[in-house]
C-alpha atoms as a PDB file:
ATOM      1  CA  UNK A   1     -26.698 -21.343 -17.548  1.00  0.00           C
ATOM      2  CA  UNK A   2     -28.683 -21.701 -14.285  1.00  0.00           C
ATOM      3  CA  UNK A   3     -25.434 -21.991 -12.385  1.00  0.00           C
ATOM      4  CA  UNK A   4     -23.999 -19.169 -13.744  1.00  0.00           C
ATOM      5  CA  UNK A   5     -26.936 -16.746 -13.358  1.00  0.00           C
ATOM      6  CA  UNK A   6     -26.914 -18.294  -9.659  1.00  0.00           C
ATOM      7  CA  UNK A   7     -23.226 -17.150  -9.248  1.00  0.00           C
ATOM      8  CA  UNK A   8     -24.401 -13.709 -10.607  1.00  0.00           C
ATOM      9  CA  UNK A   9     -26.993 -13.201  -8.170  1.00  0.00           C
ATOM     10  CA  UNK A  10     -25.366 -14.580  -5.500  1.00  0.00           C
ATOM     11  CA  UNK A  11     -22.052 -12.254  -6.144  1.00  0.00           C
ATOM     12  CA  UNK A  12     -24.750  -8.993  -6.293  1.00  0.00           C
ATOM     13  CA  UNK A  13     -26.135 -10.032  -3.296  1.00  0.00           C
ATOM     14  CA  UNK A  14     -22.767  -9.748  -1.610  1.00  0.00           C
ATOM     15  CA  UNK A  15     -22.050  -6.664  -3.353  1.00  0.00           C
ATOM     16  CA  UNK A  16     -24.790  -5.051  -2.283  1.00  0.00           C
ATOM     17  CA  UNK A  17     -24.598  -5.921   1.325  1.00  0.00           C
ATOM     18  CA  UNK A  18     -21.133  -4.874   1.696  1.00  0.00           C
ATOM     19  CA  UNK A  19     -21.814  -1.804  -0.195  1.00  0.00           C
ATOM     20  CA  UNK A  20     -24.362  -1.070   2.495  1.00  0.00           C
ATOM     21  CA  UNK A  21     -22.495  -1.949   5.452  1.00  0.00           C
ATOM     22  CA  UNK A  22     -19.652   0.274   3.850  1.00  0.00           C
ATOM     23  CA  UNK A  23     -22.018   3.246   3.897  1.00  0.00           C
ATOM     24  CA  UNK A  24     -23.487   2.907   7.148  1.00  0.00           C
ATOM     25  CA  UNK A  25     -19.684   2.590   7.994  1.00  0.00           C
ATOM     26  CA  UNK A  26     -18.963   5.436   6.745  1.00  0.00           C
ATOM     27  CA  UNK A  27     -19.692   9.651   7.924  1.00  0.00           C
ATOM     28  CA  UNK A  28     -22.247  11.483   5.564  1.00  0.00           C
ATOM     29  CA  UNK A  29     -20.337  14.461   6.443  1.00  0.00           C
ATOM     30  CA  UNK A  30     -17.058  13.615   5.351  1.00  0.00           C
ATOM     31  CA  UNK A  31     -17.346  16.415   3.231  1.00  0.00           C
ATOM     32  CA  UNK A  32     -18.923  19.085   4.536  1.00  0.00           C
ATOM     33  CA  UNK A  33     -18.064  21.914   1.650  1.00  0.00           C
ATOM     34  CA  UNK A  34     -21.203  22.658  -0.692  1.00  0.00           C
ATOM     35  CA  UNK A  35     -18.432  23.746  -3.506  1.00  0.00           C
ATOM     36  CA  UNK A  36     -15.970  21.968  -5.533  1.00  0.00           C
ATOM     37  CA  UNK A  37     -12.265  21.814  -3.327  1.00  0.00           C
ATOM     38  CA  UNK A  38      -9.507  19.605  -4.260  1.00  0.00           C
ATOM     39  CA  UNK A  39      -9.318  16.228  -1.809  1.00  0.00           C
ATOM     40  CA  UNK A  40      -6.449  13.727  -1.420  1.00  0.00           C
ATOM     41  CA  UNK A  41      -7.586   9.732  -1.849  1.00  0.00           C
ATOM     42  CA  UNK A  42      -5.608   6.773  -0.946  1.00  0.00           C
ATOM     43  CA  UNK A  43      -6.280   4.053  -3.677  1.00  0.00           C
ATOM     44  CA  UNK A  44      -4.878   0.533  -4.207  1.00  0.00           C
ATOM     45  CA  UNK A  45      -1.099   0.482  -4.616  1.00  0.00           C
ATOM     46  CA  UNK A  46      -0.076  -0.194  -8.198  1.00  0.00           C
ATOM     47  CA  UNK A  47      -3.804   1.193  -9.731  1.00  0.00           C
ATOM     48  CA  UNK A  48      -3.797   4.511  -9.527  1.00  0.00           C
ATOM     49  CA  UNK A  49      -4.274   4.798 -13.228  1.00  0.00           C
ATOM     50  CA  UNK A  50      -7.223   2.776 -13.407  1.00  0.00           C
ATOM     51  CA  UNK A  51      -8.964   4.697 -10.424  1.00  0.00           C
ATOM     52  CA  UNK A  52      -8.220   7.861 -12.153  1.00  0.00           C
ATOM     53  CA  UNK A  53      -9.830   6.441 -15.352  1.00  0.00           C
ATOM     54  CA  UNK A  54     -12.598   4.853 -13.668  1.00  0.00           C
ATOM     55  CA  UNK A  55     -13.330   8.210 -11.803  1.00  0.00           C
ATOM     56  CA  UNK A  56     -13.021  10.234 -15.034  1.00  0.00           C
ATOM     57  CA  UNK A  57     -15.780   7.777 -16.415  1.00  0.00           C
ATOM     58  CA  UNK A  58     -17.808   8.333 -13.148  1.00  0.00           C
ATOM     59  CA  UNK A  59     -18.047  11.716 -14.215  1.00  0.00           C
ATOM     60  CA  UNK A  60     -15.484  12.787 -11.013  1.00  0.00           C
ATOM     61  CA  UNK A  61     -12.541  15.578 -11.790  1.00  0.00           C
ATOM     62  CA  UNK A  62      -9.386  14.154 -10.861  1.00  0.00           C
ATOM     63  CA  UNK A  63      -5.836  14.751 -11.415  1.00  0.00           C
ATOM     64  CA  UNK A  64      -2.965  12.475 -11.168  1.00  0.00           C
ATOM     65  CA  UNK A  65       0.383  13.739 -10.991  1.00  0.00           C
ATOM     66  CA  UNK A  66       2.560  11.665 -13.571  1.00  0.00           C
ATOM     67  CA  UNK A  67       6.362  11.424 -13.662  1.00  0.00           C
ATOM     68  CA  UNK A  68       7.923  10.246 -16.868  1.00  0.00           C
ATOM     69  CA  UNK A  69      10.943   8.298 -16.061  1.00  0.00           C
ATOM     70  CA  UNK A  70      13.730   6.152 -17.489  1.00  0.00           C
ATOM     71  CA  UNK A  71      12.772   1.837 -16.700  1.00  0.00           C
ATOM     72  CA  UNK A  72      15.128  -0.251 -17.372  1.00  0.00           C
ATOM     73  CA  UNK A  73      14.667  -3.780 -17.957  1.00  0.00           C
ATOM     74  CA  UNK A  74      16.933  -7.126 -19.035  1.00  0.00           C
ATOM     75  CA  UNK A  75      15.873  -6.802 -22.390  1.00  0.00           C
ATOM     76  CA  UNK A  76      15.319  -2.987 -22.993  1.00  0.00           C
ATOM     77  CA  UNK A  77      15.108   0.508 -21.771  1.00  0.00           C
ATOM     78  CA  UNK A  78      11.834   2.324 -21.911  1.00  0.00           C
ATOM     79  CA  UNK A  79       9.960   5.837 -21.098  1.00  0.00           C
ATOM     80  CA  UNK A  80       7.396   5.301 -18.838  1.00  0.00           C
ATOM     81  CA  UNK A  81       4.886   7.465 -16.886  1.00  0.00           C
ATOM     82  CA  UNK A  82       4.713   7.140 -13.253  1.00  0.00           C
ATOM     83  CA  UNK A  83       2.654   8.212 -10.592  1.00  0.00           C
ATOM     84  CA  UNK A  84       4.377  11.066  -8.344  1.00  0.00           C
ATOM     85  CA  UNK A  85       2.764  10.262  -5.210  1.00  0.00           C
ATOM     86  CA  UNK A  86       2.540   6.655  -4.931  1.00  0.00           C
ATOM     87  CA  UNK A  87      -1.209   5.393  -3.761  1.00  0.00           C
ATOM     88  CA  UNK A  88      -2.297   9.418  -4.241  1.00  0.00           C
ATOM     89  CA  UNK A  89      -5.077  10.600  -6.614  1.00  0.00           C
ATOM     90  CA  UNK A  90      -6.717  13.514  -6.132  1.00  0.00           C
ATOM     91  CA  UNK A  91     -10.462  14.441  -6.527  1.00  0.00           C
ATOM     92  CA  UNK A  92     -12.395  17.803  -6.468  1.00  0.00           C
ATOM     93  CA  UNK A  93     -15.843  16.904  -5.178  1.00  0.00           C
ATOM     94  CA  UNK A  94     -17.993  18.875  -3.256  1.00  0.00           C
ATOM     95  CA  UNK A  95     -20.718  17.410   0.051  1.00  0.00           C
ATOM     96  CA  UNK A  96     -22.984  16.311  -2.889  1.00  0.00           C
ATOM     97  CA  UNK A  97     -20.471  14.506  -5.761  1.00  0.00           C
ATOM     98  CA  UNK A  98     -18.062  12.917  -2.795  1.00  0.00           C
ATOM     99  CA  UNK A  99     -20.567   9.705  -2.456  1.00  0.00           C
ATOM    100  CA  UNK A 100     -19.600   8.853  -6.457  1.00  0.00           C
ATOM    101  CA  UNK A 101     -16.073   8.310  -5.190  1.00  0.00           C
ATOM    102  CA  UNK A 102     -16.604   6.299  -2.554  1.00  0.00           C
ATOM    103  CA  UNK A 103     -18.062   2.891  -4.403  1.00  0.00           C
ATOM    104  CA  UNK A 104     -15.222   3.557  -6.864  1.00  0.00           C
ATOM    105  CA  UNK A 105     -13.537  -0.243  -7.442  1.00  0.00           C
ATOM    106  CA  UNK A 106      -9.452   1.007  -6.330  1.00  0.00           C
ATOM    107  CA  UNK A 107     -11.215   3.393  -4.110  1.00  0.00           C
ATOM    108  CA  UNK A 108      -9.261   2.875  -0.040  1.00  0.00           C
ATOM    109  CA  UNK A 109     -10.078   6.338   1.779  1.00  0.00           C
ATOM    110  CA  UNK A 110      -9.848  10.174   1.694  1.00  0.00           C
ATOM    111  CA  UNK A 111      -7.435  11.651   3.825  1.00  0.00           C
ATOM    112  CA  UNK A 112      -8.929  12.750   7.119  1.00  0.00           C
ATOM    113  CA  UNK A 113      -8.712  14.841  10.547  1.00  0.00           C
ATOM    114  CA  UNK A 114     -10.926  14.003  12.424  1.00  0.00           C
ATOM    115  CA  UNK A 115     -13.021  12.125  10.461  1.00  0.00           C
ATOM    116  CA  UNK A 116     -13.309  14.889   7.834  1.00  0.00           C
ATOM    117  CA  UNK A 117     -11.674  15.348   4.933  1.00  0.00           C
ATOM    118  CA  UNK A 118      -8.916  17.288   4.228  1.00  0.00           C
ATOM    119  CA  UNK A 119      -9.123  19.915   1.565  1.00  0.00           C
ATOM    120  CA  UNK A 120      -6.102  21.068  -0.481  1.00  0.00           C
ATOM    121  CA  UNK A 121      -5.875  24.866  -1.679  1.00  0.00           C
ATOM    122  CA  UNK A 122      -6.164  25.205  -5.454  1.00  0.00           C
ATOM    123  CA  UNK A 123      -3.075  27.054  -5.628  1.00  0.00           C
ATOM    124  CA  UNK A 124      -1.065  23.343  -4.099  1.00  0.00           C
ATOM    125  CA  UNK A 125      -2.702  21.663  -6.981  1.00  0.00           C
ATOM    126  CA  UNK A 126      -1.981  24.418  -9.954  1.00  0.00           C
ATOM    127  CA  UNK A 127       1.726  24.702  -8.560  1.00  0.00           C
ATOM    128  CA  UNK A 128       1.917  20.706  -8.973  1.00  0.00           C
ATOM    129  CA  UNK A 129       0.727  20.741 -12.454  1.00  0.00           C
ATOM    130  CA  UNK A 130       2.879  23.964 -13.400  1.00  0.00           C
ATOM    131  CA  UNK A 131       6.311  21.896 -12.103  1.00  0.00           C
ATOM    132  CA  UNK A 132       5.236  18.787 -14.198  1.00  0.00           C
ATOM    133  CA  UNK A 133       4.332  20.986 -17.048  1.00  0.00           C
ATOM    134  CA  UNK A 134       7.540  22.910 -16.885  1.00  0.00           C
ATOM    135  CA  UNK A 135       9.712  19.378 -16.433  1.00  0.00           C
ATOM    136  CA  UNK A 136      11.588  20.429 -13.735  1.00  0.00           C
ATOM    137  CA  UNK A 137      13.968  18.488 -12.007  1.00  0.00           C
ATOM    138  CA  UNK A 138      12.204  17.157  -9.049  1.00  0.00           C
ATOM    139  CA  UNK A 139      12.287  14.575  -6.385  1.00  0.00           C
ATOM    140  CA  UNK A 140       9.400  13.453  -3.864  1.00  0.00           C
ATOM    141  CA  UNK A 141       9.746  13.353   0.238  1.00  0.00           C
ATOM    142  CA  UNK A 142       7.672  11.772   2.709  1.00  0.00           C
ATOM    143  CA  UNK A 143       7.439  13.434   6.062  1.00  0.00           C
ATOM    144  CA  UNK A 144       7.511  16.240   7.954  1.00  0.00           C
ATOM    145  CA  UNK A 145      10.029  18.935   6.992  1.00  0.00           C
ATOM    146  CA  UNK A 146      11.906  21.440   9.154  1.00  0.00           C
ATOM    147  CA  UNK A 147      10.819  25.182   9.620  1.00  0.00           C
ATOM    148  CA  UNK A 148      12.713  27.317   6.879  1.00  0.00           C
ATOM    149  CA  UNK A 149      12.264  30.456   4.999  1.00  0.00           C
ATOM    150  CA  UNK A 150       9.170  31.299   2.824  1.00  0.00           C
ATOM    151  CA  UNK A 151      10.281  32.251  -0.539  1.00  0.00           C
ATOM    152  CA  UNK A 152       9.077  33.041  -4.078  1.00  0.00           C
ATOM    153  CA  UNK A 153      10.321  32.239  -7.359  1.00  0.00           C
ATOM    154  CA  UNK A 154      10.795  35.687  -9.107  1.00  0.00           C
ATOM    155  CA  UNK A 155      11.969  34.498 -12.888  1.00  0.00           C
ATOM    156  CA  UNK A 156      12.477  31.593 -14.623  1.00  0.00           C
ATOM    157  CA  UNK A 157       9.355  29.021 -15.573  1.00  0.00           C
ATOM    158  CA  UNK A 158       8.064  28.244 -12.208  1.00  0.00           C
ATOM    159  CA  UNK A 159       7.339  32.568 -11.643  1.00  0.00           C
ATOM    160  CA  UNK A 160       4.945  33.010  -8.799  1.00  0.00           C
ATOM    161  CA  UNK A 161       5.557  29.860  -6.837  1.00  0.00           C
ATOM    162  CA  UNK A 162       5.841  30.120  -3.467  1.00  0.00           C
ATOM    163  CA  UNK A 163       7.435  27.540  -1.273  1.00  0.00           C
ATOM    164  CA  UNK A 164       9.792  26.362   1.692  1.00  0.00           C
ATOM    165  CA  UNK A 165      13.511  26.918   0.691  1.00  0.00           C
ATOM    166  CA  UNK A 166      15.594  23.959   1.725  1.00  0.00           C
ATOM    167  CA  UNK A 167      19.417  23.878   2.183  1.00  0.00           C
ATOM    168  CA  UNK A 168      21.220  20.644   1.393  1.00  0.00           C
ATOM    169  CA  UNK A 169      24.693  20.405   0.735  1.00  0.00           C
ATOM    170  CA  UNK A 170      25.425  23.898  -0.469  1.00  0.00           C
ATOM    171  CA  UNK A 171      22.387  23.911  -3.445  1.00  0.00           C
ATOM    172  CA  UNK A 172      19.075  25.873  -3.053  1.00  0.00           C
ATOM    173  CA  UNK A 173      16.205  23.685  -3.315  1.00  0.00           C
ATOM    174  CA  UNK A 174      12.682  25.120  -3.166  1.00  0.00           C
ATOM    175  CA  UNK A 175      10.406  22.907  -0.875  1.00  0.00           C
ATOM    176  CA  UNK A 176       6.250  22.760  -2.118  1.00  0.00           C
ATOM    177  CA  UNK A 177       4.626  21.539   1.095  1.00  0.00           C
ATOM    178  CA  UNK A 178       1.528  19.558   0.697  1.00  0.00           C
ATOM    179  CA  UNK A 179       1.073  19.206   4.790  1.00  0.00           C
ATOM    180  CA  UNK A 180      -2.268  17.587   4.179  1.00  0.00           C
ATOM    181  CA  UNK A 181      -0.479  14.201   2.536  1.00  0.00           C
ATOM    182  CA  UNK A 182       2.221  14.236   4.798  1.00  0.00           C
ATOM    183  CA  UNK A 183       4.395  14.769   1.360  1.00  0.00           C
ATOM    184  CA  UNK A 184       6.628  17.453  -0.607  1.00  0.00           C
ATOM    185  CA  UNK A 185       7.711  18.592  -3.951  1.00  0.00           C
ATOM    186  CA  UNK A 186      10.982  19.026  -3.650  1.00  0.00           C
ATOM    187  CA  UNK A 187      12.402  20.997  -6.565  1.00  0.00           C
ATOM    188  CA  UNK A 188      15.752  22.031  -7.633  1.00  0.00           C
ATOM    189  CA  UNK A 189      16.207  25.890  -8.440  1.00  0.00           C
ATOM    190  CA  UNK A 190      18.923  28.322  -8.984  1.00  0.00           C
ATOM    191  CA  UNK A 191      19.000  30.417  -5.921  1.00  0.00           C
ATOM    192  CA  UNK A 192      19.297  33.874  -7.977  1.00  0.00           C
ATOM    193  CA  UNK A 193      15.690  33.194  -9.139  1.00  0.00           C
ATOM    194  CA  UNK A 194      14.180  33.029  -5.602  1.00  0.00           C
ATOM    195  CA  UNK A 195      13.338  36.030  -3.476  1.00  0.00           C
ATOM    196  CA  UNK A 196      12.328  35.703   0.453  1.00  0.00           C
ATOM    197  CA  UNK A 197       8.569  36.805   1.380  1.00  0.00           C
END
């Protein structure tokens, strides 16, 4: 019993002192916005459910973008629901509610320029939960992207989305940026719906 309660203590010490040295490590002005905006956080690869759920249980608001796909293994076939954005969850936090993230177990680093965060527009994040709502066929790029045309969807489920267009190999593709990640959306649309801007 005394061993064990030795252990204990002896783990929160170390917790405690690397949780210090992490904040004096880290910029109290990360974020610098006194309202809620949407942010972009690295986690641990492979546990960006559990951050999510541990940062819904912190009390943060935090989305992350699932994919339900087809896994296939020696024995059987099964429906699964996968992250979009590999190692991506994001929070909305404001210069107040940011420091709850930070001691979050999973927890790596926002996304920064110059040692701020980056905020996302509200209008990224509602067009990323529209295309998963609507189950559109979609596929995810890394990278930078070419300059091409702005254009809007004008019918069809994904109305009022604007976007990149995107040609490869004859088919229209309509191209969400998300510049702050470095990633894309890129979804696959009939090119009577779109209209340029």
């Amino acid at each position: 019993m005394k061993l064990l309660l030795r252990l204990s203590l002896q783990w929160l010490s170390l917790r405690l002192k690397k949780l210090q040295m992490t904040e004096a490590a880290r910029p109290t002005s990360l974020v610098d916005s006194p309202e809620n905006r949407w942010y972009a956080c690295f986690v641990k690869p492979r546990a960006e459910k559990a951050v999510a759920a541990r940062m819904t249980g912190a009390g943060v608001e935090c989305y992350l973008p699932l994919q339900r796909i087809r896994r296939r293994w020696s024995d059987r076939i099964k429906w699964v629901d996968e992250p979009l954005i590999r190692s991506y969850v994001f929070v909305k936090v404001n210069n107040k509610s940011f420091r709850k993230v930070l001691f979050i177990e999973g927890f790596l680093r926002f996304i920064t320029f110059e040692s701020r965060a980056v905020p996302i527009p509200d209008w990224q994040i509602e067009a990323l939960k529209l295309i998963l709502e609507k189950g559109v066929d979609l596929e995810v790029t890394a990278g930078s992207f070419e300059a091409g045309q702005q254009v809007e969807v004008i019918a069809g489920p994904l109305i009022g989305l604007k976007g990149e267009l995107v040609e490869a190999r004859g088919n229209k593709r309509m191209l969400l940026r998300l510049d702050q990640i470095n990633h894309g959306i890129l979804v696959t649309i009939d090119s009577t719906l779109l209209a340029r801007i």
